[in-house]
Each structure stands twice: as structure tokens, then as C-alpha cells.
N, C-alpha and C. Protein backbone atom coordinates (compact mmCIF):
# COMPACT_ATOMS: atom_id res chain seq x y z
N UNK A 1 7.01 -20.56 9.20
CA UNK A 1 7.64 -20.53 7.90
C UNK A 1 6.72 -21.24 6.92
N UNK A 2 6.59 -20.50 5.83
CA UNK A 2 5.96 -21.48 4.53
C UNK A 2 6.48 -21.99 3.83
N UNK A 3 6.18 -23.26 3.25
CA UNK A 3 6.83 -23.61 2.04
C UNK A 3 5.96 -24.46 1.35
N UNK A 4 6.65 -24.66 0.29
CA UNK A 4 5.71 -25.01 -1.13
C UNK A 4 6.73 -26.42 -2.00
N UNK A 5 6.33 -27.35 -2.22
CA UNK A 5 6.84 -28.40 -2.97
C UNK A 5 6.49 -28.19 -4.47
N UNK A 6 7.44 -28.55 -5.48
CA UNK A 6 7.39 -28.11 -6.96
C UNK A 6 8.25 -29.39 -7.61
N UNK A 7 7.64 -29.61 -8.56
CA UNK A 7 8.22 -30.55 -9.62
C UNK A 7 8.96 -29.70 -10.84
N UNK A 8 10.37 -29.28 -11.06
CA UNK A 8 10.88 -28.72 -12.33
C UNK A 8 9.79 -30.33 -13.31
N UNK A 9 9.64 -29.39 -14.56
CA UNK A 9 9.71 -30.18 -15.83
C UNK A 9 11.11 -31.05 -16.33
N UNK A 10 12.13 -30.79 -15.59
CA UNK A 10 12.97 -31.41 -16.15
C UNK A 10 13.52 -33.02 -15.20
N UNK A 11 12.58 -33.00 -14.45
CA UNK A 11 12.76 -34.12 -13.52
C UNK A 11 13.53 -34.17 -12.04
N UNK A 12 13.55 -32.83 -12.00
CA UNK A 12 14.19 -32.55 -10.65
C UNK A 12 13.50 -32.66 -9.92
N UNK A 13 13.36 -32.96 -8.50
CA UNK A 13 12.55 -32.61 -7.69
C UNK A 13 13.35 -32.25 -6.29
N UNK A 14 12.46 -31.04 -5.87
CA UNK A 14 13.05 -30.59 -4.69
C UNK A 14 12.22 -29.79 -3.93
N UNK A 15 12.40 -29.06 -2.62
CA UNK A 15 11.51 -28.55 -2.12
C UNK A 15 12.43 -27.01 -1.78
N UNK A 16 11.20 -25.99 -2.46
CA UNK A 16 11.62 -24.77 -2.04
C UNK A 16 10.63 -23.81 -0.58
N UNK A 17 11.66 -23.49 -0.32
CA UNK A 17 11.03 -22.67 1.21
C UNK A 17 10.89 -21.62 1.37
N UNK A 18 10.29 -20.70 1.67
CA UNK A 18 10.08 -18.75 1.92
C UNK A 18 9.85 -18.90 3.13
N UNK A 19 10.43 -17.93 3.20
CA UNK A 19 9.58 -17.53 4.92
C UNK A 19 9.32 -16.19 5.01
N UNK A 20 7.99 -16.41 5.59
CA UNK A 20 6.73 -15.65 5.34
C UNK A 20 7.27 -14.35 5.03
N UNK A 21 8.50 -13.97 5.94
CA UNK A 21 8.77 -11.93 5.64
C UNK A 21 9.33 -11.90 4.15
N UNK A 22 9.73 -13.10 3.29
CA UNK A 22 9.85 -12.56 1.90
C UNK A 22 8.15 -12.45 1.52
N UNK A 23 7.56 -13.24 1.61
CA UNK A 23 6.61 -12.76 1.14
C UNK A 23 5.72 -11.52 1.70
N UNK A 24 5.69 -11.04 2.58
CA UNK A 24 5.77 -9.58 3.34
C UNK A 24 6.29 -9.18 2.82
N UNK A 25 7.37 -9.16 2.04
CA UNK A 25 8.55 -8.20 1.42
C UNK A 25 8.28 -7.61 0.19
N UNK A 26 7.63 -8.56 -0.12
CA UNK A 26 6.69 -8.45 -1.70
C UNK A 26 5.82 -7.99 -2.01
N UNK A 27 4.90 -7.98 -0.91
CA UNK A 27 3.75 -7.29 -0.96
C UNK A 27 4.16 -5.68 -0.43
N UNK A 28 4.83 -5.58 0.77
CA UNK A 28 5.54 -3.98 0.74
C UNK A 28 5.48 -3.64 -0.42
N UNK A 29 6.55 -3.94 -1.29
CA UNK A 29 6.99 -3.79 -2.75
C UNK A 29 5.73 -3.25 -3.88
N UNK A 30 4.67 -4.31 -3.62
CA UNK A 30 4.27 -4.06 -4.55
C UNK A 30 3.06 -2.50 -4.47
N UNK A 31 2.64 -2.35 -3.07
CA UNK A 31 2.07 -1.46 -2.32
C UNK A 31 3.27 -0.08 -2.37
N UNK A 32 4.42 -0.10 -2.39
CA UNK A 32 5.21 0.94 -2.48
C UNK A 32 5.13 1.36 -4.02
N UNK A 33 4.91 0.60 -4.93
CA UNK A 33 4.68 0.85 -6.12
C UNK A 33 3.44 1.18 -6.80
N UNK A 34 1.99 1.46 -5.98
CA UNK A 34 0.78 1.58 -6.06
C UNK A 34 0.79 3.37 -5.61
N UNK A 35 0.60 4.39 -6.87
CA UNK A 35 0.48 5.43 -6.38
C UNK A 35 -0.75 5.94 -5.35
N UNK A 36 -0.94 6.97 -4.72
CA UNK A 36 -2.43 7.52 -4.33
C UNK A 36 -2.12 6.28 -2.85
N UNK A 37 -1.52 5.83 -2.48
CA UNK A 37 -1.35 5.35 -0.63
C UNK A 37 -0.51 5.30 -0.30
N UNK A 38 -0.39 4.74 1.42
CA UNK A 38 0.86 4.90 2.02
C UNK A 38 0.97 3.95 2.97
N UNK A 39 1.94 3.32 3.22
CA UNK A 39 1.34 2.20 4.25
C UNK A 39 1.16 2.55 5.92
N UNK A 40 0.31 1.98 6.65
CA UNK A 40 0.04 1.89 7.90
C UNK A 40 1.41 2.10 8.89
N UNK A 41 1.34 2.91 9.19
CA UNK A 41 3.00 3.15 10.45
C UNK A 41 3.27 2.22 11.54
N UNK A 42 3.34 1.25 11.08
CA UNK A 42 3.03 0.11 12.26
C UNK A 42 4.58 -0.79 12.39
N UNK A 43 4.91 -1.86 12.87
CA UNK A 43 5.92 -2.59 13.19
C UNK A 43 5.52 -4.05 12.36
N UNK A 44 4.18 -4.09 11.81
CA UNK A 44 3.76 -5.16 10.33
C UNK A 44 3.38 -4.07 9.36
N UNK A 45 3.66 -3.01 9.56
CA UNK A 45 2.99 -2.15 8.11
C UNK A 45 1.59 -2.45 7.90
N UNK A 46 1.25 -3.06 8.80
CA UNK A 46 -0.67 -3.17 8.45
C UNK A 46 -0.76 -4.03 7.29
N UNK A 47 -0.06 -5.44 7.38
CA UNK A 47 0.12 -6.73 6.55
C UNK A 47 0.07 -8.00 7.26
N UNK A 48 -0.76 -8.57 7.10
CA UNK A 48 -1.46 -9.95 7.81
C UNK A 48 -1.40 -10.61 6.64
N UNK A 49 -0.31 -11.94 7.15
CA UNK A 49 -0.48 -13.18 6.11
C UNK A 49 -1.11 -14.52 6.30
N UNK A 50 -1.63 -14.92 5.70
CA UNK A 50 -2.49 -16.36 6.27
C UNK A 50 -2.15 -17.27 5.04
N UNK A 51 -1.35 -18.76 5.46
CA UNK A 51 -1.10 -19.48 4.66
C UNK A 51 -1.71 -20.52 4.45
N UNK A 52 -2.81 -20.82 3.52
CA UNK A 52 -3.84 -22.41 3.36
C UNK A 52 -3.33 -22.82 2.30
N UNK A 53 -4.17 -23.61 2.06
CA UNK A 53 -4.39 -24.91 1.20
C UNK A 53 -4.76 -24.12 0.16
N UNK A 54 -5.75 -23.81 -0.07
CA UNK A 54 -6.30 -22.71 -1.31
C UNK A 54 -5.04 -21.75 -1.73
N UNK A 55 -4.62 -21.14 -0.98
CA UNK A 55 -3.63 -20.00 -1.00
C UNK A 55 -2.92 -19.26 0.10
N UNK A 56 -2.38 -18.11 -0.62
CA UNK A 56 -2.29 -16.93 0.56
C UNK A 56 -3.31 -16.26 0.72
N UNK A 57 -3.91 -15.75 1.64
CA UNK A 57 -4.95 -14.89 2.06
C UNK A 57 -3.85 -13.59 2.74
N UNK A 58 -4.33 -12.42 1.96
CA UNK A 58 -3.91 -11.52 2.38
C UNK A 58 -4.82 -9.94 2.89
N UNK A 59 -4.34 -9.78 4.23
CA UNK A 59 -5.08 -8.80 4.81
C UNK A 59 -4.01 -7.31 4.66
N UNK A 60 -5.13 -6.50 4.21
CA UNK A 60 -4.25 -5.31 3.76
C UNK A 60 -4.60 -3.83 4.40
N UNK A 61 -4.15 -3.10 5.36
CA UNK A 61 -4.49 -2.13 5.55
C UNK A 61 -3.64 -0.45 5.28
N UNK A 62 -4.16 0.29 4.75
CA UNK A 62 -3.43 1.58 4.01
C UNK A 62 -4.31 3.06 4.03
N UNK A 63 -3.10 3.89 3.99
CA UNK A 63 -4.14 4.80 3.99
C UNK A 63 -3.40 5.44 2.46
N UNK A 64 -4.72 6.21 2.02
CA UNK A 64 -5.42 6.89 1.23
C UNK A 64 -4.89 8.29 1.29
N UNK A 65 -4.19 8.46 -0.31
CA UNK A 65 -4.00 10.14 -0.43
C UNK A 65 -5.69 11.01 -0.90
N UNK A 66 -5.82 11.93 -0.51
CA UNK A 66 -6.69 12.72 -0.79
C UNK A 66 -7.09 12.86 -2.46
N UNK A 67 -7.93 12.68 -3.28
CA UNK A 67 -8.23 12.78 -4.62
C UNK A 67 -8.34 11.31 -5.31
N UNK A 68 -7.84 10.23 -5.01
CA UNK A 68 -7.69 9.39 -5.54
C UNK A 68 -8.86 8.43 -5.26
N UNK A 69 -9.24 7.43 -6.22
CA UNK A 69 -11.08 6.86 -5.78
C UNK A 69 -10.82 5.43 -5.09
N UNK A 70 -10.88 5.60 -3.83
CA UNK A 70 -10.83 4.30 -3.00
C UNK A 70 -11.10 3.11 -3.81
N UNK A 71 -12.15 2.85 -4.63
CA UNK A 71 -12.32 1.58 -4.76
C UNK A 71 -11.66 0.89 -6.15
N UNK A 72 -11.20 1.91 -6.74
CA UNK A 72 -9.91 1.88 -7.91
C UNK A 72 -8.91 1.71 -7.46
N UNK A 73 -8.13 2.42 -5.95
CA UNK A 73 -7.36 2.05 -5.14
C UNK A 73 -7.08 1.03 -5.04
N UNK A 74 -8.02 0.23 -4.39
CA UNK A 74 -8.25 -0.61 -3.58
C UNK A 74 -8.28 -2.44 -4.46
N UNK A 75 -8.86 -2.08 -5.43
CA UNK A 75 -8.59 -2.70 -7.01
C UNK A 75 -7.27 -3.30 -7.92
N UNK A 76 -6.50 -1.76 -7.69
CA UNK A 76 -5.02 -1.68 -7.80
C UNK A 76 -4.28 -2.76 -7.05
N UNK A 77 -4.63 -2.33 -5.72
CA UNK A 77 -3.95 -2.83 -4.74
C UNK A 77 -4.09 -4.62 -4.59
N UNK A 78 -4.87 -5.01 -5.23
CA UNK A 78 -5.58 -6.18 -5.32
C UNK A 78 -4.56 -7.02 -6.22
N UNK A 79 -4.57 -6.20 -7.35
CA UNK A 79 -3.79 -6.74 -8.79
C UNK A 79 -2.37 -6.65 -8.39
N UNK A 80 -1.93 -5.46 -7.93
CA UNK A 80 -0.94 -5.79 -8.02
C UNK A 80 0.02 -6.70 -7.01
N UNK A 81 -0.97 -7.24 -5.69
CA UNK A 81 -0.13 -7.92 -4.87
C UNK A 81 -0.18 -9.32 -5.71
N UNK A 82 -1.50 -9.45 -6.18
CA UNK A 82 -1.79 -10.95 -6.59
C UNK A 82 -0.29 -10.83 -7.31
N UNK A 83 -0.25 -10.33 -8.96
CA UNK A 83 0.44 -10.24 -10.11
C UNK A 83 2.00 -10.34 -9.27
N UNK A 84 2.51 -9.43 -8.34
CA UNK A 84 4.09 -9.83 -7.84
C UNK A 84 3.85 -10.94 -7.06
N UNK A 85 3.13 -11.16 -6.05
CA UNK A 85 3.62 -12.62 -5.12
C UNK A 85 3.57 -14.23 -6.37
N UNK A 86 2.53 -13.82 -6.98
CA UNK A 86 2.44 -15.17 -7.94
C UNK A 86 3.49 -15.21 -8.98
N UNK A 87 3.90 -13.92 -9.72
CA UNK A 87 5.16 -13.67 -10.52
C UNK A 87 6.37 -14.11 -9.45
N UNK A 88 6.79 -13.90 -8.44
CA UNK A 88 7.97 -14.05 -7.58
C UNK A 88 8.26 -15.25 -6.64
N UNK A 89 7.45 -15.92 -6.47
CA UNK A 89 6.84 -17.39 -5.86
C UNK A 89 6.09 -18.19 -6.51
N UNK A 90 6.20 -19.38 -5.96
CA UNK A 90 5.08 -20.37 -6.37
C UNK A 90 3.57 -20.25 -5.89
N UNK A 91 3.51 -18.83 -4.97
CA UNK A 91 1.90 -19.47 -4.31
C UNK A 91 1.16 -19.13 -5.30
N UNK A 92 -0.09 -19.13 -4.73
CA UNK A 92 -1.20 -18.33 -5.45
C UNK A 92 -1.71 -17.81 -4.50
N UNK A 93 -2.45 -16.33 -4.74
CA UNK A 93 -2.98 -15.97 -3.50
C UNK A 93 -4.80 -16.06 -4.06
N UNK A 94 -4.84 -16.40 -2.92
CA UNK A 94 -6.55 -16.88 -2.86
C UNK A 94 -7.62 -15.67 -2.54
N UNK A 95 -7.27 -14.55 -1.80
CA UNK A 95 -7.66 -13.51 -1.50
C UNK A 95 -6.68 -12.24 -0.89
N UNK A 96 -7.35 -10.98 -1.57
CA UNK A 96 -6.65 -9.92 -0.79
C UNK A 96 -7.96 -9.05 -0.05
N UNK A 97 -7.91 -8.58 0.91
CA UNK A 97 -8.67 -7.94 1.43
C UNK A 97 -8.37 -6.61 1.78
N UNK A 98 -8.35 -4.84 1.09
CA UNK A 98 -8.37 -4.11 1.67
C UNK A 98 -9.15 -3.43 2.59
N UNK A 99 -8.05 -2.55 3.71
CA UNK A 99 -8.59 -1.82 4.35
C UNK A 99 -7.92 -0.31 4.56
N UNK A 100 -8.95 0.61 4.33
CA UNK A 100 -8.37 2.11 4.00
C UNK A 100 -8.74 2.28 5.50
N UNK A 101 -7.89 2.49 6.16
CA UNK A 101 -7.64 3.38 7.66
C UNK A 101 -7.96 4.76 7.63
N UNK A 102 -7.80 5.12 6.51
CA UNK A 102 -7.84 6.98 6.83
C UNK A 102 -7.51 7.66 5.42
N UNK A 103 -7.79 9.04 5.41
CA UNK A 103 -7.42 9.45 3.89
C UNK A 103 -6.43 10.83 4.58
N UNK A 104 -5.19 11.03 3.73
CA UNK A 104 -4.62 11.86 3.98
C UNK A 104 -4.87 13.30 3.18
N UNK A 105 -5.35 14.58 3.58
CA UNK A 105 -5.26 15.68 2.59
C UNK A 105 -4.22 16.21 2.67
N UNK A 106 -3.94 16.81 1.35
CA UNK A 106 -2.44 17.45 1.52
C UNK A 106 -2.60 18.71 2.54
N UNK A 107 -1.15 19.03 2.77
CA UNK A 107 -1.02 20.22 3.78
C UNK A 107 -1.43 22.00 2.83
N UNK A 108 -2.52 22.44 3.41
CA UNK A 108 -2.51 23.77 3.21
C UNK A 108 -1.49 24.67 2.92
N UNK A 109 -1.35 25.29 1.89
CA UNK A 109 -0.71 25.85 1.26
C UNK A 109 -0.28 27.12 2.45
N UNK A 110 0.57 27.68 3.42
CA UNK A 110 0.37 28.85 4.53
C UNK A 110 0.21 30.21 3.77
N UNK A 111 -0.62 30.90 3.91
CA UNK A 111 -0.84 32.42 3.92
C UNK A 111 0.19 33.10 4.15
N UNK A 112 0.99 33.75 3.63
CA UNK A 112 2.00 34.63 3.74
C UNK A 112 1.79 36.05 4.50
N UNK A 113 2.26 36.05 6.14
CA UNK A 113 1.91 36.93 7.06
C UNK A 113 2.88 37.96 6.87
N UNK A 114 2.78 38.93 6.22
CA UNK A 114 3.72 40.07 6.15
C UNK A 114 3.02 41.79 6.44
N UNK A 115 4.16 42.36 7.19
CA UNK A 115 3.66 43.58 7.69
C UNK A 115 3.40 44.31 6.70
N UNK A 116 4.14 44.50 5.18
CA UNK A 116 3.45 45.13 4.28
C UNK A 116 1.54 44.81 3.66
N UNK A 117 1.34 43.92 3.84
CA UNK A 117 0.23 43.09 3.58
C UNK A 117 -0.89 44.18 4.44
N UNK A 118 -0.36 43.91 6.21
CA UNK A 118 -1.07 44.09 6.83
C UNK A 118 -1.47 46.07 7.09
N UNK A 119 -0.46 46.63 6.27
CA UNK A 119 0.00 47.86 6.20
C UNK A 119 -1.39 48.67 5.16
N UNK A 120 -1.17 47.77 3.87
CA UNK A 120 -2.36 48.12 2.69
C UNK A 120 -3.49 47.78 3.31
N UNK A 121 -3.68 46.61 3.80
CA UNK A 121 -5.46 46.81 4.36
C UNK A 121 -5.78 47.59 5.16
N UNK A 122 -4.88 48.30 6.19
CA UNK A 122 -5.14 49.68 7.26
C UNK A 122 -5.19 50.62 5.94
N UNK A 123 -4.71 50.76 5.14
CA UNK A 123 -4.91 51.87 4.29
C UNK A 123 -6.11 52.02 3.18
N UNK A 124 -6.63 51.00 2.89
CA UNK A 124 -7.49 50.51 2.30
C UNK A 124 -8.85 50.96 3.30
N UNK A 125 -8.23 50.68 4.46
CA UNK A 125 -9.90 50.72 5.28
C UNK A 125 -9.90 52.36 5.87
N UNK A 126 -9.05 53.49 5.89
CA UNK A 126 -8.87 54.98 5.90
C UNK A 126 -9.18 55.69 4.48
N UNK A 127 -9.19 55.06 3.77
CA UNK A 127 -9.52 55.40 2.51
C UNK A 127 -10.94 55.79 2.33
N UNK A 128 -12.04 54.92 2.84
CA UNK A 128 -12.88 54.49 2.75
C UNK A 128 -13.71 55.26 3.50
């Protein structure tokens, strides 16, 4: 479990606690909201958290829709975990590290197999 000690400005003091799957939760989040990927089919979603002194260190692995430019991706993916875990918590994250597993192309459009189809090209080729 992580946690983080904070001073309100107003003289409170107290200690707040996360544990680690909210912050997993967040980063899902913010990766579900990053068009052009998809996350890793795994039982961690291909999300490794490491908690220091410096920060969170975050390890990121995803795959890649077809057309979209990995390292703009990958950029994205950077900003936007930093921008929600630091907006939604106290940490800071110290590093994100992607990793593109694979690129997905979309599915081929199927050829429409019909006996009329196959009817005109026999006639096409008697013609001839």
C-alpha cells in the first residue's frame, strides 16, 4: 500500500492513504481515454507501479491501432497519465515508460461471394 503525508494550509494535519489499485485505476482511466490503443489483455493490463522517493515510476505496456504514429502515441500516453494521477492524488510521477507490444490492423473489409458474381465472369470469359 502507498501513502503520502500532506499538510492542509489550514493547519490540519493528517495522513492520507491509496492503495496502489486506485492508482492503477487511474492510469486505466486515463489510457481508456487515449484514442489510437488498447490495453494489454492481461490480469495487470500491462501496468507496473513502482513507488519512490522521487515519485511514481510507471511502466506502461499497449498496443497500437493501425495508422496512428507511435511516438505521438506514446507522448499522449505520457501526458496524460502524468496530468490524471497528479490531478487526482498527491504523488508526482517521476517517470512513465511506454511499451507498444504490437499494432493492431483493422479487419479486412470480406469480398462478397455470390453466385451471380461468379455467373458474369463465366460469361465474360465465353464472350471472349
Amino acid at each position: 500500500m502507498a501513502s503520502i503525508k500532506f499538510n492542509n494550509s489550514n493547519g490540519q494535519k493528517g495522513r492520507v492513504t491509496y492503495n496502489a489499485d486506485i492508482v492503477s485505476g487511474i492510469v486505466v482511466l486515463s489510457l481508456q481515454e487515449t484514442e489510437g490503443i488498447e490495453l494489454v489483455p492481461s490480469k495487470s493490463k500491462g501496468i507496473k507501479l513502482c513507488f519512490e522517493k522521487e515519485g511514481v515510476f510507471v511502466d506502461i505496456s499497449v498496443i497500437a491501432h493501425y495508422g496512428y504514429s507511435v511516438p505521438e502515441l506514446a507522448y499522449r500516453i505520457q501526458q496524460s497519465i502524468k496530468q490524471m494521477v497528479e490531478s487526482m492524488t498527491k504523488y508526482k510521477i517521476a517517470k512513465v515508460d511506454v511499451h507498444v507490444q504490437s499494432v493492431v490492423f483493422p479487419a479486412a473489409a470480406p469480398v462478397p461471394n455470390t453466385e451471380e458474381g461468379t455467373e458474369s465472369a463465366d460469361e465474360e470469359g465465353k464472350n471472349n
